[in-house]
Every structure is written in structure tokens, then in C-alpha cells.
N, C-alpha and C. Protein backbone atom coordinates (compact mmCIF):
# COMPACT_ATOMS: atom_id res chain seq x y z
N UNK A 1 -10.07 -9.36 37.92
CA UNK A 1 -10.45 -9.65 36.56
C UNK A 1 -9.40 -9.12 35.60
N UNK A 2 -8.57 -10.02 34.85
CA UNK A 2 -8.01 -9.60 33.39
C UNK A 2 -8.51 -8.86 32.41
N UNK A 3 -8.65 -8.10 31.94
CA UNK A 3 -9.04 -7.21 30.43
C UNK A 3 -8.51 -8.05 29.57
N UNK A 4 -9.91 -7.65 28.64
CA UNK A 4 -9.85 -8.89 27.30
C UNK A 4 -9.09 -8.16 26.59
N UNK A 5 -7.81 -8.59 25.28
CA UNK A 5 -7.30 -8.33 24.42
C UNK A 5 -7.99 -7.57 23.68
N UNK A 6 -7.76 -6.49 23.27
CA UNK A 6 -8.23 -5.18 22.44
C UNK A 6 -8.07 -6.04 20.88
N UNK A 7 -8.66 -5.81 20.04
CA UNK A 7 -8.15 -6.82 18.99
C UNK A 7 -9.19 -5.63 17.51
N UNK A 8 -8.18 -5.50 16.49
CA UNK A 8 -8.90 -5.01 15.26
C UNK A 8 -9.82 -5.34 14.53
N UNK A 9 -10.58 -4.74 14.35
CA UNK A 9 -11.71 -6.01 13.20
C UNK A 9 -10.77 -5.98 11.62
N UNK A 10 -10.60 -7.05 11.22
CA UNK A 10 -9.66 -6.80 9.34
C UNK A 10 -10.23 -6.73 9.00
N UNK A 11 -9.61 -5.47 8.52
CA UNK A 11 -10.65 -4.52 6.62
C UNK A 11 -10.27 -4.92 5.59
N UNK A 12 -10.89 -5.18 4.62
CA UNK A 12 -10.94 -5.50 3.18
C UNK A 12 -10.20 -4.42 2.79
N UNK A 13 -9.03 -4.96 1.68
CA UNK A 13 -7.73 -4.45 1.28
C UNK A 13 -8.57 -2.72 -0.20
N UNK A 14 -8.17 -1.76 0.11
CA UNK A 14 -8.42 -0.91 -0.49
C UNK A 14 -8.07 -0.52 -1.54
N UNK A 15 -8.87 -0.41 -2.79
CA UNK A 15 -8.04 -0.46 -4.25
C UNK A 15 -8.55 0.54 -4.62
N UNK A 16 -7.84 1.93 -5.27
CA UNK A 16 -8.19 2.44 -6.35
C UNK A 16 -7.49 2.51 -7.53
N UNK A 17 -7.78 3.42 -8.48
CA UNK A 17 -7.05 3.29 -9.59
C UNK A 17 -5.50 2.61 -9.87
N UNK A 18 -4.57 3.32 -9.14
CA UNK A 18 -3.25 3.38 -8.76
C UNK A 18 -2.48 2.78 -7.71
N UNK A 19 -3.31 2.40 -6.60
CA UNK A 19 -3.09 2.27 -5.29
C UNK A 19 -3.47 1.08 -4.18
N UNK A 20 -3.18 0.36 -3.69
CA UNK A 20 -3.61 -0.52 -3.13
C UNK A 20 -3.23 -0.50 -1.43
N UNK A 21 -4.43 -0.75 -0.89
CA UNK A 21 -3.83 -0.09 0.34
C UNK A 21 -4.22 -1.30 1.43
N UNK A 22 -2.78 -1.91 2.49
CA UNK A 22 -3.73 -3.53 2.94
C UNK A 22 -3.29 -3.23 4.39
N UNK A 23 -4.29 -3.71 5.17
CA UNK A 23 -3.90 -3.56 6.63
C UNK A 23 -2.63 -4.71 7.31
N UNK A 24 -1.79 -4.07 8.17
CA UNK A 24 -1.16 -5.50 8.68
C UNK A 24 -1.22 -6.01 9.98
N UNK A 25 -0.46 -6.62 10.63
CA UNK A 25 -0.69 -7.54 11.83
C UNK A 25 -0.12 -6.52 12.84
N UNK A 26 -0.70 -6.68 13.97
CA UNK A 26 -0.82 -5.68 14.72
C UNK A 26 0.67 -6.06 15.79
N UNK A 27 1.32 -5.57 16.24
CA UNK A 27 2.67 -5.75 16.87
C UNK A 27 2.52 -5.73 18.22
N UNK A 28 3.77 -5.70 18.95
CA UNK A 28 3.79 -6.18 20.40
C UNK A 28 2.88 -5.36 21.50
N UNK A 29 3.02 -4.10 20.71
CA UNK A 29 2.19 -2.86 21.67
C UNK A 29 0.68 -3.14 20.88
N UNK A 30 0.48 -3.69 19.60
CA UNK A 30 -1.33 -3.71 19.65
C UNK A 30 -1.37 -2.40 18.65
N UNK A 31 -0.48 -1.81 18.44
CA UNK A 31 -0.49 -1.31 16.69
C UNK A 31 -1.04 -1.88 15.59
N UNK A 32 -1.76 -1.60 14.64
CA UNK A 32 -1.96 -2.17 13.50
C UNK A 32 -1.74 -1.00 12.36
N UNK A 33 -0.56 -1.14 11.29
CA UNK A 33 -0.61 -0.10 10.65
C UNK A 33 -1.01 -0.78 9.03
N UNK A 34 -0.59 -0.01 8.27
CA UNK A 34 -1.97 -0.01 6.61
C UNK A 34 -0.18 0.16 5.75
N UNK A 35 -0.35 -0.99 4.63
CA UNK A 35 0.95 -1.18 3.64
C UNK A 35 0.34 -0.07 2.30
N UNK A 36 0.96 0.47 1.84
CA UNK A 36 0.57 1.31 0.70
C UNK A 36 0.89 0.29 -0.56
N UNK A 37 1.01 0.20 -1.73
CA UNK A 37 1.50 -0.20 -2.75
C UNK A 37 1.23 0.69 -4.00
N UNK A 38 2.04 1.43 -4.22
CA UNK A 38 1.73 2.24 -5.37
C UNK A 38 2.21 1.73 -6.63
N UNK A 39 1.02 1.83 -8.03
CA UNK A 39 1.86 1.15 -9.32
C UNK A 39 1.91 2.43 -10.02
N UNK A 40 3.11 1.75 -11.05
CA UNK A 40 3.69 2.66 -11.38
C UNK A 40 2.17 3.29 -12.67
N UNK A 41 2.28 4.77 -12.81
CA UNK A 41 1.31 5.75 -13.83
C UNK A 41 2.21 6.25 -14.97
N UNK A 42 3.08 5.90 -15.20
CA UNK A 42 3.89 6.81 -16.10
C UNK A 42 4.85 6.25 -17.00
N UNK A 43 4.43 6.20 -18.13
CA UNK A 43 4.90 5.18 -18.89
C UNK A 43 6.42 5.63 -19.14
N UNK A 44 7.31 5.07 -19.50
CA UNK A 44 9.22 5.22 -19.71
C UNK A 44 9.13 4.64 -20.95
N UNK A 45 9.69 5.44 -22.22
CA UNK A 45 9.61 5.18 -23.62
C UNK A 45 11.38 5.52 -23.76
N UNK A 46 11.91 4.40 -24.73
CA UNK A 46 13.30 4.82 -24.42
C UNK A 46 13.66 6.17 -25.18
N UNK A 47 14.62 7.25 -25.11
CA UNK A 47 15.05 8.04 -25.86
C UNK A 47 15.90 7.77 -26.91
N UNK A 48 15.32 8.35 -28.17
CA UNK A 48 15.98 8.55 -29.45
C UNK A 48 16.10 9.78 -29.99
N UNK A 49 17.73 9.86 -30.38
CA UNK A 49 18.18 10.74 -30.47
C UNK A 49 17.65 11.35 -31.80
N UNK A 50 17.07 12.49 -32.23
CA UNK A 50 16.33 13.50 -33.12
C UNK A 50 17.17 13.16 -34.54
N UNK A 51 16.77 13.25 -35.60
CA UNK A 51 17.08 13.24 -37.13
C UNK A 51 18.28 14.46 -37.21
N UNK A 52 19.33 14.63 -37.77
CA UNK A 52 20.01 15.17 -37.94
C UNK A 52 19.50 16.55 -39.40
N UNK A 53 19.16 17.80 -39.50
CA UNK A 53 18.96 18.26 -40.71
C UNK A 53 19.72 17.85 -41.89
């Protein structure tokens, strides 16, 4: 008798505030690893240089 293919159940992609987190396709060995996506929190305001007295 052959053994059936081990196989992942797919999880619904994980969101919080900042972060998004998605499972991917599982590779030759039967790995399945998880993609991060981080957005950016921190706003970039350009610099201006201060009033002279």
C-alpha cells in the first residue's frame, strides 16, 4: 500500500492592523511556509530647514 499525500488544509490570509500574513504553496519536501507583508506605520514628512533669527 502507498501512503496518501500529507496535504495542508489553506488558512484564511491573516490581517491585523499593520500586517498581513498569507500562507504559500507547499514545495518539493511538503513544506508550507507563511509570506509576511508589513505596511509601512510611519509617516516621512520632508525636512525644512528652521527660520533663520
Amino acid at each position: 500500500m502507498s501512503e496518501p499525500k500529507k496535504t495542508r488544509p489553506k488558512v484564511p490570509d491573516g490581517k491585523s492592523r499593520f500586517v498581513v500574513t498569507r500562507q504559500m504553496e507547499a514545495n518539493k519536501k511538503g513544506f508550507v511556509g507563511y509570506e509576511t507583508v508589513w505596511e509601512s506605520f510611519q509617516k516621512e514628512v520632508k525636512y525644512e530647514t528652521p527660520k533663520r533669527p
